[in-house]
PDB file of N, CA and C in Angstrom:
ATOM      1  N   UNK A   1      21.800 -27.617-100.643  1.00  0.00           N
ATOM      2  CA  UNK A   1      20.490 -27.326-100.123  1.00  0.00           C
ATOM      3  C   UNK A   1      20.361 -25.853 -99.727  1.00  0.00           C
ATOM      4  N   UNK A   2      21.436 -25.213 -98.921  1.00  0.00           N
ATOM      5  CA  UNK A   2      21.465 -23.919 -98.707  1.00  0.00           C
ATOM      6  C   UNK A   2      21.376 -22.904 -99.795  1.00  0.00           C
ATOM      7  N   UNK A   3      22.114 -23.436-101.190  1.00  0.00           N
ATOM      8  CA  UNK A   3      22.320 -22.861-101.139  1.00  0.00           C
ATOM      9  C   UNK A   3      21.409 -22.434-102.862  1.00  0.00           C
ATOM     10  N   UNK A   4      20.225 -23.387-102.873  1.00  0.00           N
ATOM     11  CA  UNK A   4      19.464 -23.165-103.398  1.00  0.00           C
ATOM     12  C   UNK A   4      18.444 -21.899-102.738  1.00  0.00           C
ATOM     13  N   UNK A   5      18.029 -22.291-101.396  1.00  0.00           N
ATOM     14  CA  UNK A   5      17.603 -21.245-100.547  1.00  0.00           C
ATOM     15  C   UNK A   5      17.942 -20.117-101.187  1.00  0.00           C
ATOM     16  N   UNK A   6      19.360 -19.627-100.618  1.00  0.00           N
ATOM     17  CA  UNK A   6      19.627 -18.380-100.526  1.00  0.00           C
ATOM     18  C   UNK A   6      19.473 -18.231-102.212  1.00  0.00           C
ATOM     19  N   UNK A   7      19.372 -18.495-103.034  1.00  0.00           N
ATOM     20  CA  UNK A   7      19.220 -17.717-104.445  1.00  0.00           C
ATOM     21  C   UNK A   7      18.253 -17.494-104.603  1.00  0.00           C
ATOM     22  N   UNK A   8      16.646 -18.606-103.975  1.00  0.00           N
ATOM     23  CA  UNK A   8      15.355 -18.085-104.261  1.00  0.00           C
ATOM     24  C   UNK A   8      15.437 -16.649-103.496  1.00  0.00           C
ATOM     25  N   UNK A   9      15.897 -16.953-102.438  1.00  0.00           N
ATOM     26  CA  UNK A   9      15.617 -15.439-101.520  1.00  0.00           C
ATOM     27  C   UNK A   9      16.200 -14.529-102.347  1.00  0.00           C
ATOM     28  N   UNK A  10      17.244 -14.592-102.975  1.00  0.00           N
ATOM     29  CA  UNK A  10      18.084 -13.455-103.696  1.00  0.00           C
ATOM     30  C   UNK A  10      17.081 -13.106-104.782  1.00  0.00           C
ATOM     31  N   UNK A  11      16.702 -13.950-105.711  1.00  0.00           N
ATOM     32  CA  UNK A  11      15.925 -13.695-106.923  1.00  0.00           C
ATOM     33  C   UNK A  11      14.760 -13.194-106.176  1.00  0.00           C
ATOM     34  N   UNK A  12      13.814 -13.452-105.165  1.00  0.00           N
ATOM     35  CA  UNK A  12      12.992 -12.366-104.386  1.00  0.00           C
ATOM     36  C   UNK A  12      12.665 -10.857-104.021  1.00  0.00           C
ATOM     37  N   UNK A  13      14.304 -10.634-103.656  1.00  0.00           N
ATOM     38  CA  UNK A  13      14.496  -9.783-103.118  1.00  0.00           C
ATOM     39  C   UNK A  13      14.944  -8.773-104.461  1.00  0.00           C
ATOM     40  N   UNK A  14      15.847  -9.349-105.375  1.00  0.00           N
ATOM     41  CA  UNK A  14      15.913  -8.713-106.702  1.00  0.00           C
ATOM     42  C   UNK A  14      14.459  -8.277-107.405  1.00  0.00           C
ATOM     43  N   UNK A  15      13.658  -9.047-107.369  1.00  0.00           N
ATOM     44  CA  UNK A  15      12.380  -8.591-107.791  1.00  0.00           C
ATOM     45  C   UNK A  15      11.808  -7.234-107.364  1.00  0.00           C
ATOM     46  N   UNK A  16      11.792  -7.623-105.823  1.00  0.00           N
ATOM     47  CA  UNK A  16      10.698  -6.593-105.185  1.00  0.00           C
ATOM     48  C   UNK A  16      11.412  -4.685-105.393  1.00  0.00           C
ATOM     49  N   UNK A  17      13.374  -5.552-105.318  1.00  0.00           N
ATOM     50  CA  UNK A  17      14.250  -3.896-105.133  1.00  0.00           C
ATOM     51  C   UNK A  17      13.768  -3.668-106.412  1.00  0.00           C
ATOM     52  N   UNK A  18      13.956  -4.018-107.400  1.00  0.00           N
ATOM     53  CA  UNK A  18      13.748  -3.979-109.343  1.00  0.00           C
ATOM     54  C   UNK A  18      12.465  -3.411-109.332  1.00  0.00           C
ATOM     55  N   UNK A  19      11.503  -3.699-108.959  1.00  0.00           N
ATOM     56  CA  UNK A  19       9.878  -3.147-109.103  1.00  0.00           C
ATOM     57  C   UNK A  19      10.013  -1.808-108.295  1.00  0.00           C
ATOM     58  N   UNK A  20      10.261  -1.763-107.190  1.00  0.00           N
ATOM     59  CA  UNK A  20      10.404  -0.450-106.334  1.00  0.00           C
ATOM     60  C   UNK A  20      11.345   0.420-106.992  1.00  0.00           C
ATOM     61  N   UNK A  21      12.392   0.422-107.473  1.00  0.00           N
ATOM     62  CA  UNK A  21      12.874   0.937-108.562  1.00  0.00           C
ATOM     63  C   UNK A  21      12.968   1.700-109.643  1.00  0.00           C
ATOM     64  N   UNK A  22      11.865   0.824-110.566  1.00  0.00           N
ATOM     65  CA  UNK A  22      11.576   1.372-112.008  1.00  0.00           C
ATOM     66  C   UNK A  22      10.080   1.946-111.112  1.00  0.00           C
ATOM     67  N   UNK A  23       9.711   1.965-110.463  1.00  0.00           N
ATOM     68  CA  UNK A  23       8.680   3.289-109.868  1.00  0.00           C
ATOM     69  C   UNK A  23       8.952   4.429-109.664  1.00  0.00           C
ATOM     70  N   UNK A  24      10.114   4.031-108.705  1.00  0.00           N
ATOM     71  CA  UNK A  24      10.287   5.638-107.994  1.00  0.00           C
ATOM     72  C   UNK A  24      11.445   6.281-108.590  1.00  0.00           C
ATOM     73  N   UNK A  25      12.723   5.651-108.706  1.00  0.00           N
ATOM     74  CA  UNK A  25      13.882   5.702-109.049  1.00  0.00           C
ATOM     75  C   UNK A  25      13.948   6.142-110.889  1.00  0.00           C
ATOM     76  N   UNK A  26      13.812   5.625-111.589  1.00  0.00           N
ATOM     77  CA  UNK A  26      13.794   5.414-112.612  1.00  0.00           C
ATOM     78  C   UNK A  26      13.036   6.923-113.508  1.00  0.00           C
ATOM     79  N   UNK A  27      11.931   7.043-112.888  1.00  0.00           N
ATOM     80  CA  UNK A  27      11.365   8.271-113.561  1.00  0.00           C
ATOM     81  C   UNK A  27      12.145   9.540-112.655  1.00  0.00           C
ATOM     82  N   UNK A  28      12.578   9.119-111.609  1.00  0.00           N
ATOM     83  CA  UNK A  28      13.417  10.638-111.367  1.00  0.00           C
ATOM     84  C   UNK A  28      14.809  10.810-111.861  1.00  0.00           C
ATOM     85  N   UNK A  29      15.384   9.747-112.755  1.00  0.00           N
ATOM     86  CA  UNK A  29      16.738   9.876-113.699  1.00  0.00           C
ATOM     87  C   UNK A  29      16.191  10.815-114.712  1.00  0.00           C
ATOM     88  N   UNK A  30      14.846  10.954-115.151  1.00  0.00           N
ATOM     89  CA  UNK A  30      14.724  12.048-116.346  1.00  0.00           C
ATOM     90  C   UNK A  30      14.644  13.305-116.247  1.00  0.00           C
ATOM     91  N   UNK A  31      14.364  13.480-114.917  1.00  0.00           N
ATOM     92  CA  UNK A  31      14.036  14.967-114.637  1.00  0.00           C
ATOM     93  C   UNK A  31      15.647  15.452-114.554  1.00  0.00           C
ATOM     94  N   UNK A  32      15.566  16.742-114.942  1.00  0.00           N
ATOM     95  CA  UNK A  32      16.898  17.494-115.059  1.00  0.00           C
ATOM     96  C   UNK A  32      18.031  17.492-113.741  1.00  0.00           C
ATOM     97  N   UNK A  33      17.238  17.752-112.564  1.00  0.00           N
ATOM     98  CA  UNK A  33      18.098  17.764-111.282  1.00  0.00           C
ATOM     99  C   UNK A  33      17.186  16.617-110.277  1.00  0.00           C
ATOM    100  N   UNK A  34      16.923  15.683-110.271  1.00  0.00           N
ATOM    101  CA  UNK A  34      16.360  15.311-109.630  1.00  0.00           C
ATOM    102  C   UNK A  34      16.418  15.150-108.250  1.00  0.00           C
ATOM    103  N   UNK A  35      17.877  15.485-107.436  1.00  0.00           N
ATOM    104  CA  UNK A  35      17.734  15.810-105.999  1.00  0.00           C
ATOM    105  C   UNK A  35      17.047  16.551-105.564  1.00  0.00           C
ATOM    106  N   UNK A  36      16.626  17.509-106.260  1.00  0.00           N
ATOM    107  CA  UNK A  36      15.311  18.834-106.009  1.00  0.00           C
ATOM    108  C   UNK A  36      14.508  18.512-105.910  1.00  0.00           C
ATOM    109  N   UNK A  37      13.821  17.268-106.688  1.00  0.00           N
ATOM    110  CA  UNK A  37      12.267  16.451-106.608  1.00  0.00           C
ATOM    111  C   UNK A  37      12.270  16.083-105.183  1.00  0.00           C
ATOM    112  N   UNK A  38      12.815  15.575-104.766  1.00  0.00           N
ATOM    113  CA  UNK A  38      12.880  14.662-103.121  1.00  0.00           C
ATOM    114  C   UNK A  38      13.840  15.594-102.142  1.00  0.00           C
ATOM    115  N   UNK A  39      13.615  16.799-102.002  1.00  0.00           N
ATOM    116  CA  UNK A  39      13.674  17.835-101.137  1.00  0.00           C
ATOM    117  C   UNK A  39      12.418  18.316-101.002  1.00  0.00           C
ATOM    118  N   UNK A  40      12.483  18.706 -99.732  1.00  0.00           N
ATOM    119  CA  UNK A  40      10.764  19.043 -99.523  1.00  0.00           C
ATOM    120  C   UNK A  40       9.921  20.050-100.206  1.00  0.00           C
ATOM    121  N   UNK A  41      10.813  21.306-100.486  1.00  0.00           N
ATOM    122  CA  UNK A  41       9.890  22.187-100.857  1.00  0.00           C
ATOM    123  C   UNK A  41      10.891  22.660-102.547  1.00  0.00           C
ATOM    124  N   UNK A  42      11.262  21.277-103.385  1.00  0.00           N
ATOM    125  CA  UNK A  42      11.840  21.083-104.011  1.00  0.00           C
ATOM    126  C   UNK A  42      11.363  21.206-105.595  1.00  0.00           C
ATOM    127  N   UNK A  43      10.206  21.013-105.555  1.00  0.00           N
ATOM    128  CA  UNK A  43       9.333  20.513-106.778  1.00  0.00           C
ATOM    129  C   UNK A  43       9.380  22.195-107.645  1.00  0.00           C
ATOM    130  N   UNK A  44       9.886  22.044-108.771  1.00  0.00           N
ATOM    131  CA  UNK A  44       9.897  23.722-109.440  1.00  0.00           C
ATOM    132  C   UNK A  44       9.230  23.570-111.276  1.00  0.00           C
ATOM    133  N   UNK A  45       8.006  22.263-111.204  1.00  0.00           N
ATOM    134  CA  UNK A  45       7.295  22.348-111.977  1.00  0.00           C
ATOM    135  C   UNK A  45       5.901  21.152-112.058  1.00  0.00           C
ATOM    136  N   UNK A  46       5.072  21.191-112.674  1.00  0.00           N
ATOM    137  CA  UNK A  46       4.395  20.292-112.625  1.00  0.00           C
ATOM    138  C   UNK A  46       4.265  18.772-112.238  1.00  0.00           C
ATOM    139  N   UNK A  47       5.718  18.509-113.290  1.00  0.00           N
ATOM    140  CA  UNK A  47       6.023  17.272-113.932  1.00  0.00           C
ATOM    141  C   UNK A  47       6.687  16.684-111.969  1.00  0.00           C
ATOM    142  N   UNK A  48       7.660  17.595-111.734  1.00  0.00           N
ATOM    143  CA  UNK A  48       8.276  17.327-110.748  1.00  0.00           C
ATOM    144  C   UNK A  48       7.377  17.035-108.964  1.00  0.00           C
ATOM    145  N   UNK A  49       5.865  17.610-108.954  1.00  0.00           N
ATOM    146  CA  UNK A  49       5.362  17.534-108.267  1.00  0.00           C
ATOM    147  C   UNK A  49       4.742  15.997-108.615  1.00  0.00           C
ATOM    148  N   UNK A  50       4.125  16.139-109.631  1.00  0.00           N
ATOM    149  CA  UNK A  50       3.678  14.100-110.034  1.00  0.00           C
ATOM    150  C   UNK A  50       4.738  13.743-109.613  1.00  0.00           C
ATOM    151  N   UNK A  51       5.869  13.884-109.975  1.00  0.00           N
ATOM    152  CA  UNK A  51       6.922  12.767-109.594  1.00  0.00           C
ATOM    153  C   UNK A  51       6.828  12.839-107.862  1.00  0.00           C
ATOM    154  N   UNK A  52       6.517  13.631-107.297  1.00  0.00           N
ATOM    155  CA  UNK A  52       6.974  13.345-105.788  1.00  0.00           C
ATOM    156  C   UNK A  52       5.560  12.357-105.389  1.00  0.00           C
ATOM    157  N   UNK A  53       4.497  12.689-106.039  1.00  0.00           N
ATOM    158  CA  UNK A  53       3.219  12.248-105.584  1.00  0.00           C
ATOM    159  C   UNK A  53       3.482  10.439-106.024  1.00  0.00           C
ATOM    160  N   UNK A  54       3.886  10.478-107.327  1.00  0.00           N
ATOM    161  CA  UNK A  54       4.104   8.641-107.653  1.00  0.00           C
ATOM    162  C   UNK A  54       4.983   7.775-106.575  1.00  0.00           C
ATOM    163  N   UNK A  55       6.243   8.804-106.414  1.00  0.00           N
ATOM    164  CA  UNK A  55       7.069   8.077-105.777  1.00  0.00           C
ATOM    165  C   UNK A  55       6.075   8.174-104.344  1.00  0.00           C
ATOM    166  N   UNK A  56       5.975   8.631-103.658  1.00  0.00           N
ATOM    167  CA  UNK A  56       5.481   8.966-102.184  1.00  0.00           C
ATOM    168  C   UNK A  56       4.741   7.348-102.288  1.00  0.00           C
ATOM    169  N   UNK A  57       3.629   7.356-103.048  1.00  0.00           N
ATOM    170  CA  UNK A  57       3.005   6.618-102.897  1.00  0.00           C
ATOM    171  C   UNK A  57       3.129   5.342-103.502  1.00  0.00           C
ATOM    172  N   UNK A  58       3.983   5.297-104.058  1.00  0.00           N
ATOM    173  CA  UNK A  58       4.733   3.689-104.821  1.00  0.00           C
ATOM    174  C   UNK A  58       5.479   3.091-102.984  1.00  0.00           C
ATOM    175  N   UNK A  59       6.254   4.207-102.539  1.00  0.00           N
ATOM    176  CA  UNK A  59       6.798   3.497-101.525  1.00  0.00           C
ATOM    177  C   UNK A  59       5.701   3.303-100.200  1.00  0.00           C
ATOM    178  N   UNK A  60       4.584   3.978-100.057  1.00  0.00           N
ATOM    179  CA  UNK A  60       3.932   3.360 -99.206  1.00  0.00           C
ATOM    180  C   UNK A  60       3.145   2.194 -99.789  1.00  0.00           C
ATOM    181  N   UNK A  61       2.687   1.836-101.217  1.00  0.00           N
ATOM    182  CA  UNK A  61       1.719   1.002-101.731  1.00  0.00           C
ATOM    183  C   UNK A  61       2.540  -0.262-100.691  1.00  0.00           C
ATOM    184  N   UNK A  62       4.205  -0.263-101.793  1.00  0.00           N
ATOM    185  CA  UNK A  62       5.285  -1.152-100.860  1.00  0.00           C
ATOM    186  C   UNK A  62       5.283  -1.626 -99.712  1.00  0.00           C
ATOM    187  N   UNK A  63       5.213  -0.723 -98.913  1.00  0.00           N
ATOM    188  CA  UNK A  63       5.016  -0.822 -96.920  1.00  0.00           C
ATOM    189  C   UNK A  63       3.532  -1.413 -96.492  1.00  0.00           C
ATOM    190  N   UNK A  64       2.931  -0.770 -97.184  1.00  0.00           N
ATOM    191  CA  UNK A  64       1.785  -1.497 -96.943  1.00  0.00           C
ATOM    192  C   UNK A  64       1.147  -3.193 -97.672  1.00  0.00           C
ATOM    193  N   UNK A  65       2.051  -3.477 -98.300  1.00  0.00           N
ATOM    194  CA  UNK A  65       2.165  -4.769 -99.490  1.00  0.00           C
ATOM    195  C   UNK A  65       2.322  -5.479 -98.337  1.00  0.00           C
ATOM    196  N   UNK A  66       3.655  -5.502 -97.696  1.00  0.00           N
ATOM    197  CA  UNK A  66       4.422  -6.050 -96.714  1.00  0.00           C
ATOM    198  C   UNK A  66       3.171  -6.671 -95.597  1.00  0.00           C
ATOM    199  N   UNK A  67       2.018  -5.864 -94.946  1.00  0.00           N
ATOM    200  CA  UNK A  67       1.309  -6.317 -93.963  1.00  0.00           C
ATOM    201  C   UNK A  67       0.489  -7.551 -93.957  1.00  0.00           C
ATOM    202  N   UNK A  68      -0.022  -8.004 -95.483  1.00  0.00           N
ATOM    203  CA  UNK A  68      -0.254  -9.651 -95.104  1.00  0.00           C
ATOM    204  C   UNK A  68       0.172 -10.670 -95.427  1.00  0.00           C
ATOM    205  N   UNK A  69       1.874 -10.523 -95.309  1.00  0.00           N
ATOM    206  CA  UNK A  69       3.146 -11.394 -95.232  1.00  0.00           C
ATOM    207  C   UNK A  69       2.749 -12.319 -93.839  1.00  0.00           C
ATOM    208  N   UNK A  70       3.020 -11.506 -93.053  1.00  0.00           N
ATOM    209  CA  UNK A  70       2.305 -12.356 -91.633  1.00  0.00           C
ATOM    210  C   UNK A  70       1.312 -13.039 -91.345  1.00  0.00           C
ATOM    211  N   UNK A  71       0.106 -12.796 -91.740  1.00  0.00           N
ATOM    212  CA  UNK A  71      -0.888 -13.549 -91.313  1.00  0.00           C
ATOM    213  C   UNK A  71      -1.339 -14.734 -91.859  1.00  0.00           C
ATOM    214  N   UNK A  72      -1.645 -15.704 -91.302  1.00  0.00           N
ATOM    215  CA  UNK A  72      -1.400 -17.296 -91.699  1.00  0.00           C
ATOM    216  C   UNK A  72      -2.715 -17.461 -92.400  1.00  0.00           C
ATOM    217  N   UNK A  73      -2.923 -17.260 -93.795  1.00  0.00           N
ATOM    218  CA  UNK A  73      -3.772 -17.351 -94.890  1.00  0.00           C
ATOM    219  C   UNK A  73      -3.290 -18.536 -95.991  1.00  0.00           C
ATOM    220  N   UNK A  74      -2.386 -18.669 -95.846  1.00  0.00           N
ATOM    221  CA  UNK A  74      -1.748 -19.511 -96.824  1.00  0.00           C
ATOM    222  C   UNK A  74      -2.324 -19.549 -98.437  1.00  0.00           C
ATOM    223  N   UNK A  75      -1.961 -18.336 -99.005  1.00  0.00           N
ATOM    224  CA  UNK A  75      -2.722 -17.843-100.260  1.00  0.00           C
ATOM    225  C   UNK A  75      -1.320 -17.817-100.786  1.00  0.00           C
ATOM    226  N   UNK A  76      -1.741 -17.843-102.275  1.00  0.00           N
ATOM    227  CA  UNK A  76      -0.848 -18.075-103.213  1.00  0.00           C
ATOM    228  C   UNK A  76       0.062 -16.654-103.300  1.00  0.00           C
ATOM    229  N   UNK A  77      -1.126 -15.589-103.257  1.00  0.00           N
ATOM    230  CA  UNK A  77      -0.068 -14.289-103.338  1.00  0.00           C
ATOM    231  C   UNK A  77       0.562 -13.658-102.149  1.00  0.00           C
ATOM    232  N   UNK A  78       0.353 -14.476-100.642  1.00  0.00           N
ATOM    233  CA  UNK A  78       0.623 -14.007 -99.997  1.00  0.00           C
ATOM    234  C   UNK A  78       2.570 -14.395 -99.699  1.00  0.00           C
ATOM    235  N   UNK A  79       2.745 -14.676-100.674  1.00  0.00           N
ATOM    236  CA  UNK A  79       4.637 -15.389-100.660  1.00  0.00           C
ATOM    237  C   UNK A  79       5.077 -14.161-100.781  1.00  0.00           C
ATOM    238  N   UNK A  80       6.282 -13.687-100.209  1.00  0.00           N
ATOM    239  CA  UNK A  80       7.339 -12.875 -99.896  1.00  0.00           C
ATOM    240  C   UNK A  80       7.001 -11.906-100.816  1.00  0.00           C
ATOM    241  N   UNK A  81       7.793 -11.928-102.388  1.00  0.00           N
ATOM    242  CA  UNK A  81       7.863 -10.896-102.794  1.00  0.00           C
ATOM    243  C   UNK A  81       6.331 -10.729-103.582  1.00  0.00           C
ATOM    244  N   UNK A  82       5.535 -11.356-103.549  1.00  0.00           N
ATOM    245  CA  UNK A  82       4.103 -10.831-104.787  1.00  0.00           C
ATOM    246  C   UNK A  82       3.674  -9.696-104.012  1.00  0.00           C
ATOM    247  N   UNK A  83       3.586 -10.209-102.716  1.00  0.00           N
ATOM    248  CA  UNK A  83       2.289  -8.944-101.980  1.00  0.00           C
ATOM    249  C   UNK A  83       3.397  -7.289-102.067  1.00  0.00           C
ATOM    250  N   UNK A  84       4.440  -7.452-101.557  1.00  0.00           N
ATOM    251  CA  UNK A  84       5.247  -6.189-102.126  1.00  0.00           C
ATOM    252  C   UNK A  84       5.077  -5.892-103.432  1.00  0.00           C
ATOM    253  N   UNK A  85       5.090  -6.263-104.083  1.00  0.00           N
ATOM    254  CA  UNK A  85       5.260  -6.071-105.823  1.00  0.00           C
ATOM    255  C   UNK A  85       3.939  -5.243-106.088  1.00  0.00           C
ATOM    256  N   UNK A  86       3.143  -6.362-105.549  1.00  0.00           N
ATOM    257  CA  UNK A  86       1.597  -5.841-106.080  1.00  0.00           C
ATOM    258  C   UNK A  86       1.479  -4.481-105.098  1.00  0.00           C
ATOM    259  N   UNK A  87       2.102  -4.486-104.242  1.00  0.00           N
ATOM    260  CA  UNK A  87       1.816  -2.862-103.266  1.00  0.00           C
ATOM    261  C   UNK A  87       1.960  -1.762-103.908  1.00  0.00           C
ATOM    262  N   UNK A  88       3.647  -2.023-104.139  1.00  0.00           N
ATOM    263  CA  UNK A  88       4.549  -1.061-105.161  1.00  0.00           C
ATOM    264  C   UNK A  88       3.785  -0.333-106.942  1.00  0.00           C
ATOM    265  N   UNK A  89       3.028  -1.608-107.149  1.00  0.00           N
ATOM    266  CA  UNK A  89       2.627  -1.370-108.401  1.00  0.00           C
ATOM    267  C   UNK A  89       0.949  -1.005-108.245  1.00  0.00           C
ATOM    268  N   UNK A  90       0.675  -1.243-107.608  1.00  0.00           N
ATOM    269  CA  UNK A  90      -0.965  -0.457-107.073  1.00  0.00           C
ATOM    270  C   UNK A  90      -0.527   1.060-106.740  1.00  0.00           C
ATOM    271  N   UNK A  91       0.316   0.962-105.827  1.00  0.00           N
ATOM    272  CA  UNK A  91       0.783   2.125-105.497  1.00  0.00           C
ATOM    273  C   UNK A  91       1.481   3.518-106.388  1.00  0.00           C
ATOM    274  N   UNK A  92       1.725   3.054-107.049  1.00  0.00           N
ATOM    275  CA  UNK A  92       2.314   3.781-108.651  1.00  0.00           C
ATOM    276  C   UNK A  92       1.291   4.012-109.300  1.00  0.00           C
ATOM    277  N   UNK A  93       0.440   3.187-109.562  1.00  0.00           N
ATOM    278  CA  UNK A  93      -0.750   3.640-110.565  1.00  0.00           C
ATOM    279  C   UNK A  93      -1.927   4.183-109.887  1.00  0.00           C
ATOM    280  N   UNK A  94      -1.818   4.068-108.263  1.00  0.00           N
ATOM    281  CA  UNK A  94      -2.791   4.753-107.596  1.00  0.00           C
ATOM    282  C   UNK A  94      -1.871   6.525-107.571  1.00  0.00           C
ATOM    283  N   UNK A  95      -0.745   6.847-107.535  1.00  0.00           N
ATOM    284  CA  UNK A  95       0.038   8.061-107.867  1.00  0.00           C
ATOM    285  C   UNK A  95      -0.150   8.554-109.375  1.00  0.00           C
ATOM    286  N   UNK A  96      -0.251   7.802-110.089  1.00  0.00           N
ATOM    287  CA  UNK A  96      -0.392   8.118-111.282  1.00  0.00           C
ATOM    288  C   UNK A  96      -2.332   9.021-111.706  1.00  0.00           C
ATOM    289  N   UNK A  97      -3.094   8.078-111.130  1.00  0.00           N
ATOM    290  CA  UNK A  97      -4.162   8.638-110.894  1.00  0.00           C
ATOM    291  C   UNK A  97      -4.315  10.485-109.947  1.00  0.00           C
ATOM    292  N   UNK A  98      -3.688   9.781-108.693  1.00  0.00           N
ATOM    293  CA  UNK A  98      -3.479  11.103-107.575  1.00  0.00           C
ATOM    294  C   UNK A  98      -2.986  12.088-108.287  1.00  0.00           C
ATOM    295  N   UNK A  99      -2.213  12.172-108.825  1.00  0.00           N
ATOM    296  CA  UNK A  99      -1.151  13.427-108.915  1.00  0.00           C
ATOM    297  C   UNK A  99      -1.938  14.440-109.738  1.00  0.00           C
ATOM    298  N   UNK A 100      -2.731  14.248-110.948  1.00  0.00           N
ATOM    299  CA  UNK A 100      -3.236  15.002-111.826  1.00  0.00           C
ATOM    300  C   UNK A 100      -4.520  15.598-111.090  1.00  0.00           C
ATOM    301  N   UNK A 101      -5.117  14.871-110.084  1.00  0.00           N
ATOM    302  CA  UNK A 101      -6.256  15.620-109.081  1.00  0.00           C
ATOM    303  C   UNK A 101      -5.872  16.332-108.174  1.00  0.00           C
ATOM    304  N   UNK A 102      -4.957  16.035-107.593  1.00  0.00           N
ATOM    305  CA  UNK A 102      -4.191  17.153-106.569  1.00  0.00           C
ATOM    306  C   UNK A 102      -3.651  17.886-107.119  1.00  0.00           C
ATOM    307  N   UNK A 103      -2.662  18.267-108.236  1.00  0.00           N
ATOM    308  CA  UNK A 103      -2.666  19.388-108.925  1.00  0.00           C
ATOM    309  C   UNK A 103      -3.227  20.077-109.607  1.00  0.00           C
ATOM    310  N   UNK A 104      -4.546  19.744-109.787  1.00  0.00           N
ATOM    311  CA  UNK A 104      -5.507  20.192-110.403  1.00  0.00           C
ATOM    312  C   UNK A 104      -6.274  21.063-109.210  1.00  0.00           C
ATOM    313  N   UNK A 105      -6.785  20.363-107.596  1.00  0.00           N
ATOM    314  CA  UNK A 105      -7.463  20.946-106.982  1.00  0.00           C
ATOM    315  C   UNK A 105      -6.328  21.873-106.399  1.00  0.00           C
ATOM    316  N   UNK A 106      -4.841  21.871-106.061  1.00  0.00           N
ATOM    317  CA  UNK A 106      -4.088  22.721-105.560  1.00  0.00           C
ATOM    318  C   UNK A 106      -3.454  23.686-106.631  1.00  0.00           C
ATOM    319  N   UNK A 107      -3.625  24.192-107.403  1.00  0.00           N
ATOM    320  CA  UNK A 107      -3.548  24.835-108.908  1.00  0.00           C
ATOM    321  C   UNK A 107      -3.230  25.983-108.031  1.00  0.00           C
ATOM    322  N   UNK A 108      -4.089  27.031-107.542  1.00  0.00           N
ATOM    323  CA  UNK A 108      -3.792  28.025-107.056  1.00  0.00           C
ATOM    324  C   UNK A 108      -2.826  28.520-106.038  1.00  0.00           C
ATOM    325  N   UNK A 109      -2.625  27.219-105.224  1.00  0.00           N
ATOM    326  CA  UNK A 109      -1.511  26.926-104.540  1.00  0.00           C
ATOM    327  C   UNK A 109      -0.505  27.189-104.714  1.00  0.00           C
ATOM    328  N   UNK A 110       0.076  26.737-105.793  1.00  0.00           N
ATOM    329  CA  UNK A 110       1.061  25.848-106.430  1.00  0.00           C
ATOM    330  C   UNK A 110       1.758  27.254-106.937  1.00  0.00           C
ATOM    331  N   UNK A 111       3.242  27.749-106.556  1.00  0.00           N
ATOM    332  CA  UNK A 111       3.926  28.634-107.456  1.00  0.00           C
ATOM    333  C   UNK A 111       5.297  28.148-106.958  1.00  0.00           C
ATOM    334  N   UNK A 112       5.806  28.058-108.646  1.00  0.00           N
ATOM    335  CA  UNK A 112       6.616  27.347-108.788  1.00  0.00           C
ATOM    336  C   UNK A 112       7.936  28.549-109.025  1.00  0.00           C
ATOM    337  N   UNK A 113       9.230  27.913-108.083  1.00  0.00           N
ATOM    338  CA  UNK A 113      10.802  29.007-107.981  1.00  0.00           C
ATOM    339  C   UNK A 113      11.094  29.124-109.807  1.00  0.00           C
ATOM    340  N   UNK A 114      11.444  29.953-110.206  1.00  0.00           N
ATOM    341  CA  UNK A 114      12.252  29.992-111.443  1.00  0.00           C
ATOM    342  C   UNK A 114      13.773  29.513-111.398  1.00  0.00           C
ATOM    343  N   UNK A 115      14.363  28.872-112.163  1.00  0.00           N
ATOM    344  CA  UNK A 115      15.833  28.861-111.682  1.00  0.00           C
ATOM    345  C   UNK A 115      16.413  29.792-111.523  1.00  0.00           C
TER     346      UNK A 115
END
């Protein structure tokens, strides 16, 4: 009986880490140095500033997924891992949108270190 439990929870929790993941994680394996992306004043090209803007906001879509886990709605998507998932993945494609308008309106801003 337990120990059916603990595998739904496992296969849950595999989901939500797996989705949060191939968001944030996953597109910063392509960039050349990617510890530079996720340093603050790190970003030393376009591509690398979207990437901070997707991830930023993939992990809050996430955090904010999490808030109507609690409240007693008893809705189908409100089970453990959907409402994260769906955060994470709103949240990515709401970055995906963001990033090309904010670098667009911060253009003049924006000067990027040479290596």
């Amino acid at each position: 009986m337990w120990d059916v439990e603990i595998r739904g929870m496992a296969s849950a929790h595999a989901i939500v880490a797996s989705s949060i993941f191939m968001a944030t994680v996953m597109p910063a394996v392509f960039v050349e140095n990617f510890s530079r992306v996720f340093s603050r004043d790190g970003a030393m090209s376009v591509w690398d500033t979207s990437l901070q803007i997707t991830t930023g906001c993939s992990v809050i879509g996430a955090w904010l997924g999490a808030f109507p886990i609690p409240l007693d709605w008893d809705r189908p998507w409100q089970v453990w891992p959907i409402s994260c998932t769906l955060g994470a993945t709103t949240g990515f494609l709401t970055g995906l949108l963001a990033a090309p308008v904010w670098i667009h309106w911060h253009r003049k801003q924006l000067t990027y270190k040479l290596k």
